[in-house]
Structure formats: C-alpha cells, structure tokens
C-alpha atoms as a PDB file:
ATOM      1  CA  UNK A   1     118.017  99.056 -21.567  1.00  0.00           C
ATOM      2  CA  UNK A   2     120.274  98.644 -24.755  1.00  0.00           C
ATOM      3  CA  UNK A   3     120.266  95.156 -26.830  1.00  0.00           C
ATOM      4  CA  UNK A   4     123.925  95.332 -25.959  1.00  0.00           C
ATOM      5  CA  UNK A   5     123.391  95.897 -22.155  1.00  0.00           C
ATOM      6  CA  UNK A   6     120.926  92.422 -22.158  1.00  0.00           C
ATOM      7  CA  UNK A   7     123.012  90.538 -24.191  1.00  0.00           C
ATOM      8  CA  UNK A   8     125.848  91.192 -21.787  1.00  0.00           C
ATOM      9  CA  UNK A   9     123.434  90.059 -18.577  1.00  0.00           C
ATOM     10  CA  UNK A  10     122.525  87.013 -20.447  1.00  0.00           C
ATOM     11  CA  UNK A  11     126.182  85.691 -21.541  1.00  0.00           C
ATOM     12  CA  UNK A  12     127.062  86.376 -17.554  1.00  0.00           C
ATOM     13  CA  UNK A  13     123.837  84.575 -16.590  1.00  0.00           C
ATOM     14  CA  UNK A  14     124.700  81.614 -18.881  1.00  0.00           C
ATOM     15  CA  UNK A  15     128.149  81.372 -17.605  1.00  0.00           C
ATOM     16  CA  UNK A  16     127.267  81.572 -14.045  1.00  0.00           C
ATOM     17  CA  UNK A  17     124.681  78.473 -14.364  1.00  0.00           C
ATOM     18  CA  UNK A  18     127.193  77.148 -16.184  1.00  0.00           C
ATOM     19  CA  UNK A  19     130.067  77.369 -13.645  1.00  0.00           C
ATOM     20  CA  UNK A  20     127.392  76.176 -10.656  1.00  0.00           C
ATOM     21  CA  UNK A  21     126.347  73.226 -12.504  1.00  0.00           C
ATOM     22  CA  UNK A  22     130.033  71.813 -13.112  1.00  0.00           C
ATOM     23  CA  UNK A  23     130.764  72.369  -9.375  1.00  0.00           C
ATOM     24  CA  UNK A  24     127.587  70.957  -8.057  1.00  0.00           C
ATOM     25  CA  UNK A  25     128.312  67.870 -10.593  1.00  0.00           C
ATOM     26  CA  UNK A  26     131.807  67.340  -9.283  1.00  0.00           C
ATOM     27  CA  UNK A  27     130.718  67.605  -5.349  1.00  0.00           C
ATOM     28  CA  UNK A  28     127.392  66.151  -5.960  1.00  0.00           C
ATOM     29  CA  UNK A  29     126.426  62.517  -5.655  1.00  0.00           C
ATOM     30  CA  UNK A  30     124.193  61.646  -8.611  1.00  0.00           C
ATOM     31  CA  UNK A  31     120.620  63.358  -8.298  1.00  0.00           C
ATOM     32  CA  UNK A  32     118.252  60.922  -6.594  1.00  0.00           C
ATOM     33  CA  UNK A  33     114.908  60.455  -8.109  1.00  0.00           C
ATOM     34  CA  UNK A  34     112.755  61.062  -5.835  1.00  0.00           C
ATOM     35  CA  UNK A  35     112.100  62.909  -2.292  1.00  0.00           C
ATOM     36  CA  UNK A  36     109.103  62.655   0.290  1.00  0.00           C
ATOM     37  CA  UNK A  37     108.782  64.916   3.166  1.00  0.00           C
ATOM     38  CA  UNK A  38     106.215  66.629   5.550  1.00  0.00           C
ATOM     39  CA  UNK A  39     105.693  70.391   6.324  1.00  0.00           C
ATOM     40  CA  UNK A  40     103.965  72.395   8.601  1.00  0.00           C
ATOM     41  CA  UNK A  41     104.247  76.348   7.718  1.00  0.00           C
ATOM     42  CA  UNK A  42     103.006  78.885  10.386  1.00  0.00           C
ATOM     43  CA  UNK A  43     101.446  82.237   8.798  1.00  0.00           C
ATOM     44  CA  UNK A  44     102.411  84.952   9.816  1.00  0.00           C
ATOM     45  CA  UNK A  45     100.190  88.322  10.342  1.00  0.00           C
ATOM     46  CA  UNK A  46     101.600  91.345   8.549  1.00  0.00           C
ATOM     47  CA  UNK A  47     100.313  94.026   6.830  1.00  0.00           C
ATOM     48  CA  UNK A  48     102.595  94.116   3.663  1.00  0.00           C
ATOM     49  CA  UNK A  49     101.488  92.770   0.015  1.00  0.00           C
ATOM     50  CA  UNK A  50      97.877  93.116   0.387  1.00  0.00           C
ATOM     51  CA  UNK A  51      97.772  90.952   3.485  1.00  0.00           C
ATOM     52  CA  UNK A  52      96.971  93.391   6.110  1.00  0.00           C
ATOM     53  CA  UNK A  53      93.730  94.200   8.008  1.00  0.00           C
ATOM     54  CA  UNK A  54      90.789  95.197   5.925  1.00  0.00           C
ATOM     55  CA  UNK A  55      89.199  98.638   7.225  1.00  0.00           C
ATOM     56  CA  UNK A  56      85.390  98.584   7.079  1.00  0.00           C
ATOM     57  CA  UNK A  57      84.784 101.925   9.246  1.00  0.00           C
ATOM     58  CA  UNK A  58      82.418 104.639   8.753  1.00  0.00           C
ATOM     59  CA  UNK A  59      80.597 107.212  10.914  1.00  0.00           C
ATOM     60  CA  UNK A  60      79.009 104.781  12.827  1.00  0.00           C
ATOM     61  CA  UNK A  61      81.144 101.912  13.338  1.00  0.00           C
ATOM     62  CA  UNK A  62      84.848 101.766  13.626  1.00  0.00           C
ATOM     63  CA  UNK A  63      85.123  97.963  12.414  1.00  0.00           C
ATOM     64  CA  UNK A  64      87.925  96.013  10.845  1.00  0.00           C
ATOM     65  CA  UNK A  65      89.045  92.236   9.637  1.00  0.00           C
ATOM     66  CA  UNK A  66      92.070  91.423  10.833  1.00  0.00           C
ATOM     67  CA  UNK A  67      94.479  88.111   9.686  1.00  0.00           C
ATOM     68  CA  UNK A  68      95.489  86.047  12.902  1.00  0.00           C
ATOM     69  CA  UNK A  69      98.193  83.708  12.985  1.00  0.00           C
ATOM     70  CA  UNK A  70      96.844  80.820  10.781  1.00  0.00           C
ATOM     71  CA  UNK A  71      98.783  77.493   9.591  1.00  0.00           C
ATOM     72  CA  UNK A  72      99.680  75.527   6.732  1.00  0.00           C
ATOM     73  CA  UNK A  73     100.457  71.931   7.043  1.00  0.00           C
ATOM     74  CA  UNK A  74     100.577  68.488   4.554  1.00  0.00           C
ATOM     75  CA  UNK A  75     103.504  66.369   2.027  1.00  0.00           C
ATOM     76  CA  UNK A  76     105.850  67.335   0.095  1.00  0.00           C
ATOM     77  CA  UNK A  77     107.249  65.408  -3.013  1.00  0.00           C
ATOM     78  CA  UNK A  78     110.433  66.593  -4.486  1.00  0.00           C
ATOM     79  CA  UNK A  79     111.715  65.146  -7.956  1.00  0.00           C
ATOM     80  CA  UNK A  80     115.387  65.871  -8.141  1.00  0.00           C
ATOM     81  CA  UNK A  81     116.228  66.029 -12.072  1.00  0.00           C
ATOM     82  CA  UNK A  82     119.615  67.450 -11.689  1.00  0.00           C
ATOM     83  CA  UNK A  83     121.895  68.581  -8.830  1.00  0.00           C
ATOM     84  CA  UNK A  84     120.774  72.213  -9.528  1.00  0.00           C
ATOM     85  CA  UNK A  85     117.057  71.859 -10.820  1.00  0.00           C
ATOM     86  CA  UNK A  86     114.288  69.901  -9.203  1.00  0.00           C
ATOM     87  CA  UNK A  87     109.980  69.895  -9.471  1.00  0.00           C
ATOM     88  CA  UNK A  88     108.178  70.249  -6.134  1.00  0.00           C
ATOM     89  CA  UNK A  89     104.397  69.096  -6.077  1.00  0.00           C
ATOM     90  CA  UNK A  90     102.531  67.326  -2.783  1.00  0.00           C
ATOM     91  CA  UNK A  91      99.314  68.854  -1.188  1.00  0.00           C
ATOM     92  CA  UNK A  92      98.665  71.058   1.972  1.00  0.00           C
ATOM     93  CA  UNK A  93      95.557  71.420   4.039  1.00  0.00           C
ATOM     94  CA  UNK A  94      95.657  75.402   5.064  1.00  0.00           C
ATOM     95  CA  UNK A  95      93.459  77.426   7.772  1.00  0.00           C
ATOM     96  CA  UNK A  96      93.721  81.139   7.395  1.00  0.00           C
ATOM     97  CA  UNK A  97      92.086  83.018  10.675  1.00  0.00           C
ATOM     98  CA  UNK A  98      90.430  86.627  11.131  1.00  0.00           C
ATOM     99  CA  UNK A  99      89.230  88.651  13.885  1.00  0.00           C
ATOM    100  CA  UNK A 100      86.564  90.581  13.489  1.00  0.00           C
ATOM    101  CA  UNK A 101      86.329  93.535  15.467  1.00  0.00           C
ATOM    102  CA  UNK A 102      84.679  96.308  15.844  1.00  0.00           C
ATOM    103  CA  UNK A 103      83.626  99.481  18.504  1.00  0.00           C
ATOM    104  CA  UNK A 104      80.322 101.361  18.525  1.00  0.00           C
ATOM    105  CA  UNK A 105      80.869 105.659  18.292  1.00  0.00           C
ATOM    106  CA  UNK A 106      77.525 106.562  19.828  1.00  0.00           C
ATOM    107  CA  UNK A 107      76.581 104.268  22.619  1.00  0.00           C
ATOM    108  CA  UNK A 108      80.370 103.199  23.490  1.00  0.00           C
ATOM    109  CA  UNK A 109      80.160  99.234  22.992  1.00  0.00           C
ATOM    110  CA  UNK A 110      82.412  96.928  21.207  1.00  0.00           C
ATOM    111  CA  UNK A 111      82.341  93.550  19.836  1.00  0.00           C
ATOM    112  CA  UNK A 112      84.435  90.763  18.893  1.00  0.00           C
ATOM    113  CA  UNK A 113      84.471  87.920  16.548  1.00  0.00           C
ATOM    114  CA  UNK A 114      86.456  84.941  15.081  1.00  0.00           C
ATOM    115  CA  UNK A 115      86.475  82.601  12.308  1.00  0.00           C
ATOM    116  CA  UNK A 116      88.812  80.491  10.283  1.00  0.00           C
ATOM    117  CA  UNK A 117      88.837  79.709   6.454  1.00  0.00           C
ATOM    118  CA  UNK A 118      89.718  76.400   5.018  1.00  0.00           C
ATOM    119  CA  UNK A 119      91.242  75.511   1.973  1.00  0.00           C
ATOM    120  CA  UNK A 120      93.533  72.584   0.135  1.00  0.00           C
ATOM    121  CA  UNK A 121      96.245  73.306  -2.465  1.00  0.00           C
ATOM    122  CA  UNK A 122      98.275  71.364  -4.741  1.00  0.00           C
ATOM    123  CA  UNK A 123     101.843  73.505  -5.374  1.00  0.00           C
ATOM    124  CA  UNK A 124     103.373  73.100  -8.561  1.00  0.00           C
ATOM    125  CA  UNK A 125     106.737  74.565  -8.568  1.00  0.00           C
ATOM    126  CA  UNK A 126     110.601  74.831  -9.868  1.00  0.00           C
ATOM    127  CA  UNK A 127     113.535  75.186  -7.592  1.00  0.00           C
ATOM    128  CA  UNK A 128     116.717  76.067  -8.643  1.00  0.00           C
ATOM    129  CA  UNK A 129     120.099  75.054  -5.999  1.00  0.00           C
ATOM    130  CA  UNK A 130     122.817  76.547  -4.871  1.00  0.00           C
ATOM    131  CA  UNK A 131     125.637  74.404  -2.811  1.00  0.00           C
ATOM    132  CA  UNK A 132     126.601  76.550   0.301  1.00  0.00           C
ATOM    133  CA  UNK A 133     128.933  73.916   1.743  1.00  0.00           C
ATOM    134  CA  UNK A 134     129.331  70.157   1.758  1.00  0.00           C
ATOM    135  CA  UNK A 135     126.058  69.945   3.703  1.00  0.00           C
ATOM    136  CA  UNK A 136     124.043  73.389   3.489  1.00  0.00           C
ATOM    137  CA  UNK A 137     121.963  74.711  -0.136  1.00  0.00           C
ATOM    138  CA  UNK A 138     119.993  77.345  -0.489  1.00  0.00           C
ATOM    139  CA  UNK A 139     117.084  77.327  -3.190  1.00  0.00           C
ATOM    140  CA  UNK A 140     114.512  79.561  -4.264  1.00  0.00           C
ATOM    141  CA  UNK A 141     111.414  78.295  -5.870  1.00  0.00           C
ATOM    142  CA  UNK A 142     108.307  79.499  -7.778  1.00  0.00           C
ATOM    143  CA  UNK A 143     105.284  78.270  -9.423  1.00  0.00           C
ATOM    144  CA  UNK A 144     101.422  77.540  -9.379  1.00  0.00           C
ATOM    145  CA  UNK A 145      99.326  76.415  -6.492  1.00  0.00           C
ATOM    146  CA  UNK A 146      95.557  74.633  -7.498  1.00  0.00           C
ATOM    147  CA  UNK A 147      93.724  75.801  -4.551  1.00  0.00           C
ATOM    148  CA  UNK A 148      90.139  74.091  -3.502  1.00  0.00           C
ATOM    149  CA  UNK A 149      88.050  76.168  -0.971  1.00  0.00           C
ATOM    150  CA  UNK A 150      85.932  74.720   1.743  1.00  0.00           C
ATOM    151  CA  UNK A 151      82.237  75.905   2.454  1.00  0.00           C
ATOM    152  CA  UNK A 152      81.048  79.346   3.858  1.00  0.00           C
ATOM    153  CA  UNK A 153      81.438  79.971   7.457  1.00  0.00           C
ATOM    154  CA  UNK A 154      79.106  81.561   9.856  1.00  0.00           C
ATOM    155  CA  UNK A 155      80.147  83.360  13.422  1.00  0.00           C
ATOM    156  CA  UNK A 156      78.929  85.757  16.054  1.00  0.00           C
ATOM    157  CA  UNK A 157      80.360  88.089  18.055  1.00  0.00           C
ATOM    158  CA  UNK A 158      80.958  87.544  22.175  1.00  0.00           C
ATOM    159  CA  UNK A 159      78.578  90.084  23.205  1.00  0.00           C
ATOM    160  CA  UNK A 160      76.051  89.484  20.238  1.00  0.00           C
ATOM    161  CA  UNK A 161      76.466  92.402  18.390  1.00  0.00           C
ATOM    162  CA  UNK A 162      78.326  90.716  15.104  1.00  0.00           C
ATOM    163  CA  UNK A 163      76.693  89.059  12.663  1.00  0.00           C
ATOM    164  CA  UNK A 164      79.531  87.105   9.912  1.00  0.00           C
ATOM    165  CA  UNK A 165      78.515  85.350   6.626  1.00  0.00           C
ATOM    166  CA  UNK A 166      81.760  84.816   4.331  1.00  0.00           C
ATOM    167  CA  UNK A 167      81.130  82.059   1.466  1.00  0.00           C
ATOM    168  CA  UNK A 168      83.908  81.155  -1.425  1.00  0.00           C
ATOM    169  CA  UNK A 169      83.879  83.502  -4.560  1.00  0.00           C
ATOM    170  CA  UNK A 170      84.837  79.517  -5.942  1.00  0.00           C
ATOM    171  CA  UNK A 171      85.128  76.560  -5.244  1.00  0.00           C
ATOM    172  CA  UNK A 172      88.407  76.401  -7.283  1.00  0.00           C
ATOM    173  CA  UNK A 173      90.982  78.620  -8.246  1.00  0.00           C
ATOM    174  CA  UNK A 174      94.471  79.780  -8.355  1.00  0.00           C
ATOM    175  CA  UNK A 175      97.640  81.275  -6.603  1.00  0.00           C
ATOM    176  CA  UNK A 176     101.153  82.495  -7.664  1.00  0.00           C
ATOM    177  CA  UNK A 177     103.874  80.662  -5.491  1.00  0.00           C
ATOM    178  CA  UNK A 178     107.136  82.415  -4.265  1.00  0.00           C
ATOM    179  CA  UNK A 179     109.523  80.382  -1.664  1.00  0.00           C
ATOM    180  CA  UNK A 180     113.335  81.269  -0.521  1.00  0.00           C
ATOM    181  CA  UNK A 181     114.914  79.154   1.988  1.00  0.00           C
ATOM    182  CA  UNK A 182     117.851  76.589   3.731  1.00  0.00           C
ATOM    183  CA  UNK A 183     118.383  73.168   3.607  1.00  0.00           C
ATOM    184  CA  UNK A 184     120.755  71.112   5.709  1.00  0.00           C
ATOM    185  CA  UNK A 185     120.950  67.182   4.036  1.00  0.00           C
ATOM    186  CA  UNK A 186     122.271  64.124   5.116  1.00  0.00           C
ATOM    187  CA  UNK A 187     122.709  60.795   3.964  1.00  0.00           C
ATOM    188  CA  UNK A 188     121.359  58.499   6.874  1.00  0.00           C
ATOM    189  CA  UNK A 189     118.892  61.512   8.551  1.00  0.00           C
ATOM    190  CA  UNK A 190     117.213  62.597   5.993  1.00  0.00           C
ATOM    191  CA  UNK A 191     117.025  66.641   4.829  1.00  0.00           C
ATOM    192  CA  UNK A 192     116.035  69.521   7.439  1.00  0.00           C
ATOM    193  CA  UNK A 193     114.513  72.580   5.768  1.00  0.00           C
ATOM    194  CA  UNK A 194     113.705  76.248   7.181  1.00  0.00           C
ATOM    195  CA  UNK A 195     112.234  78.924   4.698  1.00  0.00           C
ATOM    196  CA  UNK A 196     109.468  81.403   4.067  1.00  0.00           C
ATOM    197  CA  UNK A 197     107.200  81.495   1.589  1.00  0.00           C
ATOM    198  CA  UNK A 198     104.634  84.060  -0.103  1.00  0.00           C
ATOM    199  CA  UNK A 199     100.972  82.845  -1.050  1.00  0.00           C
ATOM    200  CA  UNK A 200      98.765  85.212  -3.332  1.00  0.00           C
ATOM    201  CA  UNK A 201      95.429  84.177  -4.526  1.00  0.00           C
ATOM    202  CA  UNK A 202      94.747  85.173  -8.319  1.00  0.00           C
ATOM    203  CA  UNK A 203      91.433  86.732  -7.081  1.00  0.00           C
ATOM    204  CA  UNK A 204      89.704  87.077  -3.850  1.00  0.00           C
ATOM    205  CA  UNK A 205      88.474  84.259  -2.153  1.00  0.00           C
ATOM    206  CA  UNK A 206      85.491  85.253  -0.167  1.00  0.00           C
ATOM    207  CA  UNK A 207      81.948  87.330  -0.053  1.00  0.00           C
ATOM    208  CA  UNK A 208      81.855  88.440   3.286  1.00  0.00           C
ATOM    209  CA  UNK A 209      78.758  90.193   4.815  1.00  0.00           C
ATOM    210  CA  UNK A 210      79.029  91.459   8.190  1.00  0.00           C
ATOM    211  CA  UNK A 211      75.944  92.517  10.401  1.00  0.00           C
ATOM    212  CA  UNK A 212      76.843  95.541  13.097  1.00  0.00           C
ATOM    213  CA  UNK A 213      73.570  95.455  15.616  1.00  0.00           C
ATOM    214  CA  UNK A 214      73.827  99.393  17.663  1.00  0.00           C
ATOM    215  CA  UNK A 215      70.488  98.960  18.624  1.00  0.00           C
ATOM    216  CA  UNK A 216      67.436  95.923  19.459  1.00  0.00           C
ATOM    217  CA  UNK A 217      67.003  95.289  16.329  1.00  0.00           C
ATOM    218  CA  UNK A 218      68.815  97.866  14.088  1.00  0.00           C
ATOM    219  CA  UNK A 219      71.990  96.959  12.263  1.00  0.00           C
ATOM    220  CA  UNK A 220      73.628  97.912   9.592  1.00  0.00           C
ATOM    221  CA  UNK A 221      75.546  95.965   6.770  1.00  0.00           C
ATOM    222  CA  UNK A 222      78.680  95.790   5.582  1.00  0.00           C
ATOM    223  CA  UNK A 223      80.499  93.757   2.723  1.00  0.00           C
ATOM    224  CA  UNK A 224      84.169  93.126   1.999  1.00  0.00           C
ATOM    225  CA  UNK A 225      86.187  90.596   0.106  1.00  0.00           C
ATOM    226  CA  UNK A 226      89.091  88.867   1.274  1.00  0.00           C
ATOM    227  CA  UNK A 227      92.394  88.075  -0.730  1.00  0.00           C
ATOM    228  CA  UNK A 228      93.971  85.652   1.613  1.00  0.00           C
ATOM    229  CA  UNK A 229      97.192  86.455   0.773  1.00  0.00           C
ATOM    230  CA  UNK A 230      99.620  85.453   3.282  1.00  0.00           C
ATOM    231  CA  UNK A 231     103.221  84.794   4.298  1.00  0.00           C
ATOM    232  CA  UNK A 232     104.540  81.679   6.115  1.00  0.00           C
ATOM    233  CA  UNK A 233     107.701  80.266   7.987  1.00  0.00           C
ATOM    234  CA  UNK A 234     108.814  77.037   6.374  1.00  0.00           C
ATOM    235  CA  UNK A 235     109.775  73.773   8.656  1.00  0.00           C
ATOM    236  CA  UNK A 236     110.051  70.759   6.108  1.00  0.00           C
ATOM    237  CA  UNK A 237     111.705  67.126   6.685  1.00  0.00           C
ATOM    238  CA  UNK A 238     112.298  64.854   3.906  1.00  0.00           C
ATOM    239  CA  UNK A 239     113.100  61.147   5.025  1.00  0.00           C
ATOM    240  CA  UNK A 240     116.688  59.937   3.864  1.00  0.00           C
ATOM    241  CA  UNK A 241     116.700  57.932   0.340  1.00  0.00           C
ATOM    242  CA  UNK A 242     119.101  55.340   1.240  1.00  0.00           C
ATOM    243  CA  UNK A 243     121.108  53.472  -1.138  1.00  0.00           C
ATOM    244  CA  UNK A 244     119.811  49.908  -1.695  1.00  0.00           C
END
C-alpha cells in the first residue's frame, strides 16, 4: 500500500473520530467518573481459533480432550474518561471444563472422564463508543488480561480405565483480550450489557499426562498441552451513578 493510499485512510480515520466525538459531546451528558458492575460470561465450546478438541489418537487408542461449556464470572470497573473512550479493569474467577474421552480398538471398551481448570484474571482494557440511539452504544474493546492459575488437578475415568494429571505450565501469565458488544443505559436502572468476547492465553497453560489402562495393569501414556483459549457470551450490569 502507497504512502498516499495510508495517508488518505488516516485523514478519513481522523475525521470520522472527529465527527463521533462532537456528536457524542452534544447528546452526551458529561462522562461520569466512574462505573461498577457484575458479569457472568458463559463459554462457549467451538472448535475455531485454537479452541477445539485436542486429538491424542494412535493405533491403539482413539482418545481426545474436548472443551465443555465452562463459565466466567466476577466485577467489572469502568472509568469513563470521555463520552467515546473509557478503561475497563475488575477481576473474574474463570472455570474452563474438558472431557476426556477415549475408546479402546482391540478389546472394544471406552472410557470417560471430566475435570475443570481454575484460574483468576485481572482485564486491562480500552473501549472505544459508538452512540446507536439516545439509549443503545455499541463498543469494542481490547487489551491485557493478568491471569493467576490454580493448582494441578487429578481425575479418573467412570469405568477406571483413565488416568488424568494436568498441572499449570505457571502460576502466572498472560492473555490478549478482544470484546465486541451492546449496551442499553439508563439513568435511574443502571446499564444492561450483552457481548462476546475472545480469551487467548500467551502460552499454554497446562502439562497434561493422561494414563490409557487396555489391560490389568498395562497402560500407555500420553501428554498434551492445553491453550485454554476460549470464547464467551457477555451478560454485564452496571448499577446507575445517580446524581447527588
């Protein structure tokens, strides 16, 4: 792409923010300070962006991980520095859950196991506005999240054939933040919010070792890592900020 072609893009860029800001200023109320809220975010199974079920299967064993439905839940704190721009920390307990299952070639038997992984995140992230109606915005948002991971967790399968270690690569880490979503707000009831958002670890966060028993006492091992990547539905309230 030409200089001429970017410079172009930017000046209508520039002019658009600068168009939405005047409008937003003249409909808007000034920006309040601050905003508290709750969340609780479903995740949803699917098997886009590295999210998907992680195939372990050989000649032996047909065995797989796969992400359940999971949940994200915790406060929200919103600091509103303009009617366009605002910072959006808070901290959310999250529980992502796997099946582990798996079906035996030669002798015809199958096993199945569960377990759930804990973690705790701070988000650290920049939304921009845009005024749908005298009521309804839209923003997107992106940013950081400072994620903390709980200890290992042990489980066994229901007919005794599954073996699961998976520990945290650390203890920890990081994860790029990516949210797009609707907010209806009101003066007296407070703001209603319904979105999605995308979750994706830096690195993996787990060593898991899985034991496959296909005989008394033979087994055989296999190791995976997980990425815990994941995508969520969004239901947020924010209390009202009333005027003193």
């Amino acid at each position: 792409m030409g200089l001429k072609k970017i410079g172009w893009i930017l000046l209508f860029m520039s002019c658009f923010l600068t168009v939405a800001t005047n409008a937003q200023k003249k409909k808007n109320n000034k920006a309040k300070d601050y905003v508290f809220g709750a969340q609780f975010k479903p995740i949803i199974p699917i098997n886009y962006f590295g999210a998907g079920p992680v195939d372990l299967s050989d000649t032996l064993t047909n065995l797989s991980v796969d992400p359940k439905f999971g949940y994200s839940l915790g406060m929200v704190l919103r600091r509103d520095f303009t009617n366009l721009f605002s910072f959006e920390t808070g901290i959310n307990y999250t529980r992502r859950n796997y099946n582990i299952v798996a079906d035996d070639f030669r002798r015809d038997t199958s096993d199945i196991a569960d377990f759930g992984f804990v973690s705790y995140q701070i988000p650290l992230q920049a939304l921009v506005y845009i005024r749908l109606s005298e009521n309804f915005y839209m923003n997107t948002s992106g940013g950081l999240g400072i994620d903390w991971y709980a200890s290992g967790v042990l489980s066994s399968g229901e007919n005794g054939l599954i073996q699961h270690y998976s520990n945290k690569y650390f203890w920890m880490h990081f994860s790029l933040l990516a949210n797009v979503g609707f907010e209806y707000r009101t003066e007296e009831k407070g703001r209603f919010y319904l979105g999605a958002s995308f979750v994706n670890p830096l690195k993996a966060i787990t060593k898991t070792n899985i034991r496959y028993y296909y005989g008394n006492t033979d087994y055989k091992k296999y190791y995976t890592e997980l990425r815990g990547t994941y995508i969520t539905i969004d239901f947020r309230y924010f209390f009202a900020n009333k005027k003193d």
